[in-house]
N, C-alpha and C. Protein backbone atom coordinates (compact mmCIF):
# COMPACT_ATOMS: atom_id res chain seq x y z
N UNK A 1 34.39 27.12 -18.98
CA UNK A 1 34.79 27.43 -20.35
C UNK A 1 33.54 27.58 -21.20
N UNK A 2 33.53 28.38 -22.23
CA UNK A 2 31.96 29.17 -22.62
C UNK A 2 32.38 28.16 -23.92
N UNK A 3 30.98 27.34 -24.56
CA UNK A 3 31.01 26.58 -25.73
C UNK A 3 31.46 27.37 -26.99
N UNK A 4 32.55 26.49 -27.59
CA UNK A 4 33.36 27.11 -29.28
C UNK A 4 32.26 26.51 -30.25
N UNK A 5 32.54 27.59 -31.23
CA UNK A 5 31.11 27.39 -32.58
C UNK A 5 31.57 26.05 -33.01
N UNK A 6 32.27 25.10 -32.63
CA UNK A 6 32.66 23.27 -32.74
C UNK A 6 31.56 22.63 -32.03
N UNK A 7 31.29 23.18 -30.99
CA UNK A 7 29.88 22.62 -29.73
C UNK A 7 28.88 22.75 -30.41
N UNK A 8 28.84 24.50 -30.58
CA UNK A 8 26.99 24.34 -31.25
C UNK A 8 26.71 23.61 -32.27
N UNK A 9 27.64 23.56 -33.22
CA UNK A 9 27.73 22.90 -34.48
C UNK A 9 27.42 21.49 -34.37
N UNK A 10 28.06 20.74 -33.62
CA UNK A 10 28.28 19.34 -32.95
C UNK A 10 26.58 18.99 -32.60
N UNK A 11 26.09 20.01 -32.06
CA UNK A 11 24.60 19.46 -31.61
C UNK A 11 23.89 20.15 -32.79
N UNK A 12 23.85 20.89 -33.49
CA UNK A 12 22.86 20.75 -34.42
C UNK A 12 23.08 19.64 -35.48
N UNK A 13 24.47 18.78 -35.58
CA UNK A 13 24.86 17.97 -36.85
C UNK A 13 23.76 16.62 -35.92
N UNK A 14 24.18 16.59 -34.69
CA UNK A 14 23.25 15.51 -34.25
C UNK A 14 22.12 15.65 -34.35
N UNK A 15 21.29 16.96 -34.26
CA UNK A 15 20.24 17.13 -34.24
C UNK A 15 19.19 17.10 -35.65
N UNK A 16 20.08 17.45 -36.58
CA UNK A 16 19.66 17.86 -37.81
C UNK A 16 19.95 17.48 -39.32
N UNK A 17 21.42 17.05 -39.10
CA UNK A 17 22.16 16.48 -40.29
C UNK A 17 22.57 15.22 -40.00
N UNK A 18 22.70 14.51 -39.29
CA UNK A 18 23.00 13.00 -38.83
C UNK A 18 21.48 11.85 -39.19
N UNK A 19 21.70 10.70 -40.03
CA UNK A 19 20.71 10.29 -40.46
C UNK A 19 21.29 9.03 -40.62
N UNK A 20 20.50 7.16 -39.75
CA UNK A 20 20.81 6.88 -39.87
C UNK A 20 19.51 5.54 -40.41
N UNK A 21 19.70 5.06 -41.32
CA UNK A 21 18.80 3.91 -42.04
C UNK A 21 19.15 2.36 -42.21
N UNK A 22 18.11 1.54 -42.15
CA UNK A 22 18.23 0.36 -42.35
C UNK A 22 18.38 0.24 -44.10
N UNK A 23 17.55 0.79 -44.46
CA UNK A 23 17.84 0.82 -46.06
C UNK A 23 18.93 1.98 -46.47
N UNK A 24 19.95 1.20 -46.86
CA UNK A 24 21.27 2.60 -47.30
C UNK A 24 20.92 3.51 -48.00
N UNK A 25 21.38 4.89 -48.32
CA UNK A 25 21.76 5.60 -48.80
C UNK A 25 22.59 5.71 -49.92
N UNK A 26 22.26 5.88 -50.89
CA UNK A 26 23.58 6.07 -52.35
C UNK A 26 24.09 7.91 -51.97
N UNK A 27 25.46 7.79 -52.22
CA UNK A 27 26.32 9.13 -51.59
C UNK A 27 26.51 9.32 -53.72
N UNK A 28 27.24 10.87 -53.01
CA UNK A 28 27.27 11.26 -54.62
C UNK A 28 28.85 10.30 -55.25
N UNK A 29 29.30 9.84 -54.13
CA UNK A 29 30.55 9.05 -54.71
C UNK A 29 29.84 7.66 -55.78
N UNK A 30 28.68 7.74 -54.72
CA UNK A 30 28.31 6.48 -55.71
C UNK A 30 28.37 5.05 -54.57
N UNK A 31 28.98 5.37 -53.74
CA UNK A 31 29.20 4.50 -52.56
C UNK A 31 27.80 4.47 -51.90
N UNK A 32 26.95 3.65 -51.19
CA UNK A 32 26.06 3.23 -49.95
C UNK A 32 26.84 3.58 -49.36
N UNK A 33 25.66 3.63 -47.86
CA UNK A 33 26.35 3.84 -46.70
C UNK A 33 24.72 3.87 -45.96
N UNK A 34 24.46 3.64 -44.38
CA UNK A 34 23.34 3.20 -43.58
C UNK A 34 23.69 4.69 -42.88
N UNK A 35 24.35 5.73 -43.10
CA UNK A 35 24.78 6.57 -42.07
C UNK A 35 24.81 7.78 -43.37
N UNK A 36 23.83 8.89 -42.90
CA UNK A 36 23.71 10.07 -44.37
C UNK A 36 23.85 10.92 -43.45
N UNK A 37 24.89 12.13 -44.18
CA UNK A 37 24.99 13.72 -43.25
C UNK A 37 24.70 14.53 -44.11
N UNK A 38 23.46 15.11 -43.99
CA UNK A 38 23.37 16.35 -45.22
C UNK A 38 23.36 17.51 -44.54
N UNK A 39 24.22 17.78 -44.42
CA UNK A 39 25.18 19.57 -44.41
C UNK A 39 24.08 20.13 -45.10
N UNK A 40 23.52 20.73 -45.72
CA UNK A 40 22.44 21.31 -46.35
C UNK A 40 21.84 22.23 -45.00
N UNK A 41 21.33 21.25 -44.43
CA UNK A 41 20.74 21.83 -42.89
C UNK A 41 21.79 22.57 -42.08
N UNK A 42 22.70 22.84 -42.25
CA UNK A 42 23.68 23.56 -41.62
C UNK A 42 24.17 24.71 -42.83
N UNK A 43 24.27 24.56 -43.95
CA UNK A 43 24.83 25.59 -45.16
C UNK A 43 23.57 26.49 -46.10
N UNK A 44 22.65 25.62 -45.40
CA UNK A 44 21.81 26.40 -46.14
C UNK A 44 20.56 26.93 -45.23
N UNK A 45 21.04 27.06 -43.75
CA UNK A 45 20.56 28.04 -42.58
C UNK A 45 21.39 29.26 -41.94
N UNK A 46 20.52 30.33 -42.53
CA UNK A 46 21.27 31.09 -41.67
C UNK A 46 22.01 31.41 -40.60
N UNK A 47 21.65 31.02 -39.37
CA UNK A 47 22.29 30.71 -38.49
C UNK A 47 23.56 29.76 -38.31
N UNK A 48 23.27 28.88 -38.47
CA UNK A 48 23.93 27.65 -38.56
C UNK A 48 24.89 28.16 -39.36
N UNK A 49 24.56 28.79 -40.86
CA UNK A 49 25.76 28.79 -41.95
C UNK A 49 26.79 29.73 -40.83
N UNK A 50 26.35 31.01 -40.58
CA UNK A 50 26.83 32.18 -39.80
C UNK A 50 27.95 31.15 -38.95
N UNK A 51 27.82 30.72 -38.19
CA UNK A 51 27.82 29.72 -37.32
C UNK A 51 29.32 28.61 -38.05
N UNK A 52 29.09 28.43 -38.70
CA UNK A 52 29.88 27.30 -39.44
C UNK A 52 31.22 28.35 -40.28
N UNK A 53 30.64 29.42 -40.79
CA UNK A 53 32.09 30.12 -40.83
C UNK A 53 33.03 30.80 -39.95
N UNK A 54 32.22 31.06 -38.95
CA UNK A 54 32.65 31.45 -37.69
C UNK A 54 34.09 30.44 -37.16
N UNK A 55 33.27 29.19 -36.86
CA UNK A 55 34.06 27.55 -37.08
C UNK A 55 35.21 27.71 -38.08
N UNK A 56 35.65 28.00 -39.18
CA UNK A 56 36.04 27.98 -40.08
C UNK A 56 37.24 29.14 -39.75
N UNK A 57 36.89 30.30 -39.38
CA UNK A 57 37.72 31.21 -39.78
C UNK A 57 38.36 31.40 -38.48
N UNK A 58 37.64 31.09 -37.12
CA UNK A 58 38.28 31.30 -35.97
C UNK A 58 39.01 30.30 -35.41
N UNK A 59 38.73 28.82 -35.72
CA UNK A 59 39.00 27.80 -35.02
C UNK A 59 39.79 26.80 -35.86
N UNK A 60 39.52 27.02 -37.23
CA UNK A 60 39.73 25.38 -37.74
C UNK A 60 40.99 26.32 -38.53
N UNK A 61 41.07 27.35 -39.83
CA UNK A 61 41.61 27.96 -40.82
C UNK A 61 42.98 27.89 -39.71
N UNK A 62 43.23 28.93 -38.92
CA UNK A 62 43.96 29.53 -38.02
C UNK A 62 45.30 28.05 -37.58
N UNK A 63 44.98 27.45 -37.00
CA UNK A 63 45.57 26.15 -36.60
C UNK A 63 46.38 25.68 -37.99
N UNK A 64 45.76 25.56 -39.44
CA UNK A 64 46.55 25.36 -40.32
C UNK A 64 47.63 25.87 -40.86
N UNK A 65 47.65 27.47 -40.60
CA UNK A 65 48.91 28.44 -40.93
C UNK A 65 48.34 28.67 -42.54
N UNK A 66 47.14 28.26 -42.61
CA UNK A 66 46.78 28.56 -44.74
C UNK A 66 46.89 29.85 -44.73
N UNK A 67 47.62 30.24 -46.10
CA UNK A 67 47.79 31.20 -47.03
C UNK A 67 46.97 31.59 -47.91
N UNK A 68 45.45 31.92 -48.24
CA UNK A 68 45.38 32.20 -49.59
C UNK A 68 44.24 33.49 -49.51
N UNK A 69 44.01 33.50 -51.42
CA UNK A 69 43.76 35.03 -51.72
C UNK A 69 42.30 34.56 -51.60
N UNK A 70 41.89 33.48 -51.83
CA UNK A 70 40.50 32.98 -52.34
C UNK A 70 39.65 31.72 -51.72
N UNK A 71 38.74 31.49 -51.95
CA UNK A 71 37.98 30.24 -51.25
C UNK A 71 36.79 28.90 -52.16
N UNK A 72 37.29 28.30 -52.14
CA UNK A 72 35.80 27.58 -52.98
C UNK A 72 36.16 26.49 -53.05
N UNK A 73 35.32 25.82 -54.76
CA UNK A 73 35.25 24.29 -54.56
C UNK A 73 33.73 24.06 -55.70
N UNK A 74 33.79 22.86 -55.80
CA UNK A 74 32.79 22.46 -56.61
C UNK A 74 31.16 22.90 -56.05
N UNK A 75 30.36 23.25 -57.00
CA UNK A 75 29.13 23.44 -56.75
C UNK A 75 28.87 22.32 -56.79
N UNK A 76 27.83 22.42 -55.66
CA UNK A 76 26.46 23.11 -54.85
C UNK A 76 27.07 23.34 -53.25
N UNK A 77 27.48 22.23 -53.38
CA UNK A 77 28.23 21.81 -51.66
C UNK A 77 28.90 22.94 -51.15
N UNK A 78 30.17 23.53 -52.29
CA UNK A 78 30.92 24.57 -51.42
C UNK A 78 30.65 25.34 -51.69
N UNK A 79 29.65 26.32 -52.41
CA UNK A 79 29.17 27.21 -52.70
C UNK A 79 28.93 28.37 -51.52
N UNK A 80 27.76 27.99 -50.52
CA UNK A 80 27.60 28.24 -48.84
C UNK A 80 28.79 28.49 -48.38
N UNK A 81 29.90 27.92 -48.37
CA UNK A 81 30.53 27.81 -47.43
C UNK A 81 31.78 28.67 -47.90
N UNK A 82 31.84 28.57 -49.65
CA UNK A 82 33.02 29.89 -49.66
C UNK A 82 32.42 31.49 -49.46
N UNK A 83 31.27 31.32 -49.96
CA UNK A 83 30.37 32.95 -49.74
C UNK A 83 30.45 33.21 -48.14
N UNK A 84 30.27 32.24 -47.39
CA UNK A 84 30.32 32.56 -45.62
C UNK A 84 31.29 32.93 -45.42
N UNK A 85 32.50 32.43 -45.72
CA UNK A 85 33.83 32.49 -44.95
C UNK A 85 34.22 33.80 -45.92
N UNK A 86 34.03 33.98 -46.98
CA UNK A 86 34.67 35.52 -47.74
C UNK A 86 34.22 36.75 -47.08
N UNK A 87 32.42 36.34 -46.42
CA UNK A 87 31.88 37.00 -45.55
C UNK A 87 32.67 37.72 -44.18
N UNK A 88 32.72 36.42 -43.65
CA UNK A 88 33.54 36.30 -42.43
C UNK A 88 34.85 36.78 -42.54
N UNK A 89 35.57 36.73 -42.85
CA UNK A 89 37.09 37.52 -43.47
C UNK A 89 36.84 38.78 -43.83
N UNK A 90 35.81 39.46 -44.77
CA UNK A 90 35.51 40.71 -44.84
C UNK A 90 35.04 41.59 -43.67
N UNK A 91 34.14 40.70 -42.29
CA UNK A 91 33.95 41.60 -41.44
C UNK A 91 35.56 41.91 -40.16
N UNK A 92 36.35 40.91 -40.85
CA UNK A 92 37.72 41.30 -40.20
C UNK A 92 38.57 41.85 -40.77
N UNK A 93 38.16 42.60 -41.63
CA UNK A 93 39.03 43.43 -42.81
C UNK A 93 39.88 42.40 -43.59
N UNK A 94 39.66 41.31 -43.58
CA UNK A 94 40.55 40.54 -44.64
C UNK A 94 39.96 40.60 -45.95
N UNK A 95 40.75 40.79 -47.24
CA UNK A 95 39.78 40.21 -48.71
C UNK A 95 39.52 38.96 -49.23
N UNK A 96 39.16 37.89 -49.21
CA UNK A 96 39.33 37.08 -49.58
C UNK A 96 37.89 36.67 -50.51
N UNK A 97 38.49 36.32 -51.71
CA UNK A 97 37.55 36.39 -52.69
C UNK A 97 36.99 34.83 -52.71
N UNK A 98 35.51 34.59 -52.92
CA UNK A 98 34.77 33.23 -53.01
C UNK A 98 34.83 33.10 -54.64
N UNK A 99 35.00 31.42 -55.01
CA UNK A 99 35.12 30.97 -56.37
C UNK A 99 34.07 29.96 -56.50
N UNK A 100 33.38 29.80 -57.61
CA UNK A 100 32.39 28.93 -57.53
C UNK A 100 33.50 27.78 -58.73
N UNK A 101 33.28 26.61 -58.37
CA UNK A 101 33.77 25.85 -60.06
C UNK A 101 32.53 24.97 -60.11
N UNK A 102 32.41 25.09 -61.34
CA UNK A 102 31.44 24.14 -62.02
C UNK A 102 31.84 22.54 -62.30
N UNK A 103 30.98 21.46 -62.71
CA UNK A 103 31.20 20.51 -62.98
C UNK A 103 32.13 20.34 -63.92
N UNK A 104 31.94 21.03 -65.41
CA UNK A 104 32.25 21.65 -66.13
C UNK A 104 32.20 23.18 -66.70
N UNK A 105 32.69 23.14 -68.07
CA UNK A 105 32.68 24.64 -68.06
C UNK A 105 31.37 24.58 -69.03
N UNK A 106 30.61 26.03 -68.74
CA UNK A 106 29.31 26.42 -69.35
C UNK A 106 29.90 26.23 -70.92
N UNK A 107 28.24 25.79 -71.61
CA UNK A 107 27.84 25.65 -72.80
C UNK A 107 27.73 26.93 -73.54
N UNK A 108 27.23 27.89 -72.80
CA UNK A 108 27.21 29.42 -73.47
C UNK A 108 28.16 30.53 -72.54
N UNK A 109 27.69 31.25 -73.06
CA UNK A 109 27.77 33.07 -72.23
C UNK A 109 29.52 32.75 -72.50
N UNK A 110 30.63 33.16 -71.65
CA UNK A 110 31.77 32.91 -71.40
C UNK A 110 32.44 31.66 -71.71
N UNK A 111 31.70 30.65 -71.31
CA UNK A 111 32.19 29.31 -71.11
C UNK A 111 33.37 28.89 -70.33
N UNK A 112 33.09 29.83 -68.91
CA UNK A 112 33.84 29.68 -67.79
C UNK A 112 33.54 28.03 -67.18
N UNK A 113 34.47 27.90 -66.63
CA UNK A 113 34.29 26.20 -65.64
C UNK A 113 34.01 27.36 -64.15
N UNK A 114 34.90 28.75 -63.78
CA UNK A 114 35.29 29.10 -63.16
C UNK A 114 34.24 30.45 -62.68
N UNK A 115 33.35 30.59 -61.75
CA UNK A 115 33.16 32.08 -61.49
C UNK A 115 33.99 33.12 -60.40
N UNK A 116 33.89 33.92 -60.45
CA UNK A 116 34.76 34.85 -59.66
C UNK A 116 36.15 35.61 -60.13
N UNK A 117 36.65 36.11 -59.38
CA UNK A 117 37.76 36.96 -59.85
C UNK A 117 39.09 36.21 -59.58
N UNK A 118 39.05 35.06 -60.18
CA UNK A 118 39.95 34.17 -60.03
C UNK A 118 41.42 34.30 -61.45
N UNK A 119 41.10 35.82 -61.98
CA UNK A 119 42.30 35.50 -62.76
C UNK A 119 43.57 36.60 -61.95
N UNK A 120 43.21 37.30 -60.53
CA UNK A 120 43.76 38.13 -60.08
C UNK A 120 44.47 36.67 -58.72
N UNK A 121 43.84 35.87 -58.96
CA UNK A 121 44.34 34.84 -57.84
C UNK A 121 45.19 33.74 -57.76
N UNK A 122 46.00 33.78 -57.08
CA UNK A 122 47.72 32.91 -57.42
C UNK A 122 46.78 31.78 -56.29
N UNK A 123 46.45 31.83 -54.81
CA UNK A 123 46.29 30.76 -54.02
C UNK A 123 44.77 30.55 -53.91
N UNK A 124 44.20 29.63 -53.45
CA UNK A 124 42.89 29.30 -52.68
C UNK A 124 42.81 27.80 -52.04
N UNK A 125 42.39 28.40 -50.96
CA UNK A 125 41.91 27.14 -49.89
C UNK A 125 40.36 26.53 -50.60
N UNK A 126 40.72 25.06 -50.90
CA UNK A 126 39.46 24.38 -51.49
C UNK A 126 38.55 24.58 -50.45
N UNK A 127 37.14 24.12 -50.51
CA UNK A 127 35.89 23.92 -49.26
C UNK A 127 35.11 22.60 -49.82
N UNK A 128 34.49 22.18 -49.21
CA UNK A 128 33.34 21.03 -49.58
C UNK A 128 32.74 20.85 -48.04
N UNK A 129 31.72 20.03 -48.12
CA UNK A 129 30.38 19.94 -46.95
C UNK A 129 31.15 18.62 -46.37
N UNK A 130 31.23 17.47 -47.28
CA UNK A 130 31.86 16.43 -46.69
C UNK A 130 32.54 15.37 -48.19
N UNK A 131 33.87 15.16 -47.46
CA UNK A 131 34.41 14.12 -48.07
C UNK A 131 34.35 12.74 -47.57
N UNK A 132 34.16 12.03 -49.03
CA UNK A 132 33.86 10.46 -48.67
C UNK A 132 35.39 10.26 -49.36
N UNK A 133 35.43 9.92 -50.64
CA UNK A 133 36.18 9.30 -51.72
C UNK A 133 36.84 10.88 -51.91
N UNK A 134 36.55 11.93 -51.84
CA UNK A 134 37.08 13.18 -52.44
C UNK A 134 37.68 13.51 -53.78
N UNK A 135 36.45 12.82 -54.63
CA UNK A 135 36.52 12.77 -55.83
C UNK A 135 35.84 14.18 -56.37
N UNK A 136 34.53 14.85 -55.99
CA UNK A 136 34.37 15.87 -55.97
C UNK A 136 35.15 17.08 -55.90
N UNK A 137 35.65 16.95 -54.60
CA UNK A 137 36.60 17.98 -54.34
C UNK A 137 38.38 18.50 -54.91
N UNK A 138 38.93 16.86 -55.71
CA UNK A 138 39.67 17.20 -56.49
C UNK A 138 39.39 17.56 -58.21
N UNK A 139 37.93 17.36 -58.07
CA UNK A 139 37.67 17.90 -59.42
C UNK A 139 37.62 19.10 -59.34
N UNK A 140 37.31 20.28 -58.30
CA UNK A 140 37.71 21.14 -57.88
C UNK A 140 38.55 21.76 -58.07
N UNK A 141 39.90 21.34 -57.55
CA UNK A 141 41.00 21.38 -57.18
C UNK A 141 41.76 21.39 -59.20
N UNK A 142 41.43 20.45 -59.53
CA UNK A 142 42.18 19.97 -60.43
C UNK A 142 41.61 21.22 -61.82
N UNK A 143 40.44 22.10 -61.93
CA UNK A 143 39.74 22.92 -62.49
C UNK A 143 40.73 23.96 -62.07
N UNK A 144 40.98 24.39 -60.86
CA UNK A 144 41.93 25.73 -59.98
C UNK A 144 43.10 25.52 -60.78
N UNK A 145 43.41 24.27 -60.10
CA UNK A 145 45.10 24.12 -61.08
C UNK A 145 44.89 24.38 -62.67
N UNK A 146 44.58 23.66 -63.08
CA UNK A 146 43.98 24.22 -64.72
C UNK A 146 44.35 25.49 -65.31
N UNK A 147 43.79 26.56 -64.15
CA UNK A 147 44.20 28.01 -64.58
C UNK A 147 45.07 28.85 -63.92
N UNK A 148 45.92 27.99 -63.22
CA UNK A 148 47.17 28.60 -62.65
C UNK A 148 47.11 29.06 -61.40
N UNK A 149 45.80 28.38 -60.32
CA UNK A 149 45.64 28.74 -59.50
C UNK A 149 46.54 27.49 -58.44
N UNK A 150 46.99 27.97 -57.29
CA UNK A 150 47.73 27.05 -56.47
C UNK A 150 46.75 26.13 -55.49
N UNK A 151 46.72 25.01 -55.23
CA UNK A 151 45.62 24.51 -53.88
C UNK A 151 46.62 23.64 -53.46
N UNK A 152 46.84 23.98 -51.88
CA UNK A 152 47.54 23.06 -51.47
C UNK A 152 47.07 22.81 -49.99
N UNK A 153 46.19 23.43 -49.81
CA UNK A 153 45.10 23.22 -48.47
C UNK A 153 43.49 23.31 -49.19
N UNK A 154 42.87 22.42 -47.84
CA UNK A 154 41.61 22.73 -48.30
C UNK A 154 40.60 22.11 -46.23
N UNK A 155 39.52 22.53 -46.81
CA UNK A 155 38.66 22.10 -45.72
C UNK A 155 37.34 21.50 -45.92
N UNK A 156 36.35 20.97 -45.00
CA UNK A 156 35.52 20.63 -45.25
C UNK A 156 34.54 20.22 -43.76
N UNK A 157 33.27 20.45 -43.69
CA UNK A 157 32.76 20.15 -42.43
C UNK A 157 32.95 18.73 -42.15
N UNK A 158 32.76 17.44 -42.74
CA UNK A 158 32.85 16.08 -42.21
C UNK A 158 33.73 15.62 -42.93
N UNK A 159 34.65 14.87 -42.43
CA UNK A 159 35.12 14.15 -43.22
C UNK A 159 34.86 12.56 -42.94
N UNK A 160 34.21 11.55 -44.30
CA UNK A 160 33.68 10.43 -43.63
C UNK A 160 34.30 9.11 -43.08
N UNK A 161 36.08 9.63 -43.50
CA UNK A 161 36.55 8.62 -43.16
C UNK A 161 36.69 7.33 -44.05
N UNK A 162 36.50 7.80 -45.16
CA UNK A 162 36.61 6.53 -46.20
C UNK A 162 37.60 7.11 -47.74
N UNK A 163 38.67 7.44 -47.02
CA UNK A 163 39.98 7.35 -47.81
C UNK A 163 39.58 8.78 -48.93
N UNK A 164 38.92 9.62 -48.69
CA UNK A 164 38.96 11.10 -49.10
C UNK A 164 40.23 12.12 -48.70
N UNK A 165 40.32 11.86 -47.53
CA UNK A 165 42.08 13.18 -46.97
C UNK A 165 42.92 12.48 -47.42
N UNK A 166 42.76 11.11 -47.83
CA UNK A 166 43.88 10.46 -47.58
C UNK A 166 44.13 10.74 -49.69
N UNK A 167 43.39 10.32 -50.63
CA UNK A 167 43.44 10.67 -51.54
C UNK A 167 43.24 12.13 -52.32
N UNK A 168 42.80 13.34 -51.41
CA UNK A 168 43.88 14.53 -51.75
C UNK A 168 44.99 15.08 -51.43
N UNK A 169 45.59 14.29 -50.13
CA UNK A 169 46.83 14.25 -49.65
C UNK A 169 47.84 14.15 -50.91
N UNK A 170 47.46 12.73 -51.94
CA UNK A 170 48.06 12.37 -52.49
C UNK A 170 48.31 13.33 -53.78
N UNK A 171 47.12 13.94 -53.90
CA UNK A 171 47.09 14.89 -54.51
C UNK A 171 47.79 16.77 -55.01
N UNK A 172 48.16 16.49 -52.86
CA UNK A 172 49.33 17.66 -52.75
C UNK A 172 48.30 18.75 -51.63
N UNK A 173 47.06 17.79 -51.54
CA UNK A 173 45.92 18.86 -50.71
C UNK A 173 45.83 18.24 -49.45
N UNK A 174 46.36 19.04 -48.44
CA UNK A 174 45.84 18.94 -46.77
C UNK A 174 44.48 19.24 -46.60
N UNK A 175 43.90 18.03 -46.10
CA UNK A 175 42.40 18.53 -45.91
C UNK A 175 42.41 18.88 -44.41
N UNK A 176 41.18 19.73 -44.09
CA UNK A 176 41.11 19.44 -42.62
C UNK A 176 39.99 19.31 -42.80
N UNK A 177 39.34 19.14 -41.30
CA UNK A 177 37.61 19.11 -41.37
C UNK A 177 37.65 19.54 -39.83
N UNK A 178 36.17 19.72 -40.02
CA UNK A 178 35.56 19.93 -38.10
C UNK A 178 35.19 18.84 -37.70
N UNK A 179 34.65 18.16 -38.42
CA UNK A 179 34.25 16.67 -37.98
C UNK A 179 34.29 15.52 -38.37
N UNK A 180 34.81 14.55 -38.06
CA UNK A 180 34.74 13.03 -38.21
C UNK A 180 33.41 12.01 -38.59
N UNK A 181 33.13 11.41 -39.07
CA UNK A 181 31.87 10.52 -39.15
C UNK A 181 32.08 9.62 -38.00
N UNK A 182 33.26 9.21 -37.63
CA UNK A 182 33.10 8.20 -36.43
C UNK A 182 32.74 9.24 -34.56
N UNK A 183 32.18 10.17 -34.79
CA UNK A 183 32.27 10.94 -33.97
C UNK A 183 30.82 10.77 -33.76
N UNK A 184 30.14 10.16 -34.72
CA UNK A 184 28.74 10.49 -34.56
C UNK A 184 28.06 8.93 -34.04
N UNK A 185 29.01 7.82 -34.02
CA UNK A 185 28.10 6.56 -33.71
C UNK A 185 29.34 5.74 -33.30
């Protein structure tokens, strides 16, 4: 059996994004943790990114049965990863448009929260690098809804296993992920 873009992925996260310290780590939840994955090295390499939507659109999306017109999620994290996969869908003739959301909405110009052509868009599948708490990612989520956009799936490369799927579940959002944090130790 010839290795799925889950394998290669799997050894570069060990190789490259897996980080583990005696002195913890502060996560953007705000939580420590002795165990850091920065996706960065995977979203913000060409290859690898190539690589990770591949993951996304052939292996992981497909299995869910998701519906939507669009892709994104809070900057910086899902940024990479909705531009890849809109990529990836375009070289299969699909359209699917990438959304950036902001923390908030800009101080000048427009004073969008929202970039992209998100007022032509009823659905979108959220993205993020990794959920801890998935407090990020329903701020996301909760910006989409805001303007009448639907999220009722979403994805993400790790998930860490510390009550993130479980609190956008609650939210009305199926997360999936490619990978587990307990997968790595």
């Amino acid at each position: 059996m010839s290795p799925t873009y889950r394998d290669q992925l799997f050894a570069w996260m060990k190789s490259y994004v897996y980080r583990y310290s005696e002195a913890p780590f502060r996560l953007a939840s705000g939580l420590e943790s002795h165990h850091y994955f920065n996706c960065k090295e995977i979203t913000l390499h060409p290859e690898r990114l190539a690589a990770l939507a591949e993951c996304f659109v052939e292996e992981i999306i497909p299995k869910m049965g998701a519906d939507f017109q669009a892709v994104g999620g809070l900057t910086l994290g899902a940024d990479p990863l909705a531009y890849s996969i809109a990529l990836a869908y375009q070289k299969k003739g699909k359209l699917i448009y990438p959304l950036v959301v902001r923390k908030e909405a800009k101080g000048h110009g427009t004073g969008q929260q929202i970039e992209g052509f998100w007022k032509e868009i009823k659905s979108c599948l959220v993205v993020d690098d990794v959920i801890t708490t998935g407090g990020s990612t329903l701020k996301a989520v909760q910006a989409l809804r805001e303007v009448g956009i639907s999220v009722t799936q979403g994805i993400c490369i790790l998930n860490r296993e510390e009550g993130g799927a479980e609190n956008l579940e609650k939210a009305g959002v199926q997360m999936e992920s490619i990978f587990r944090k307990s997968e790595f130790f």
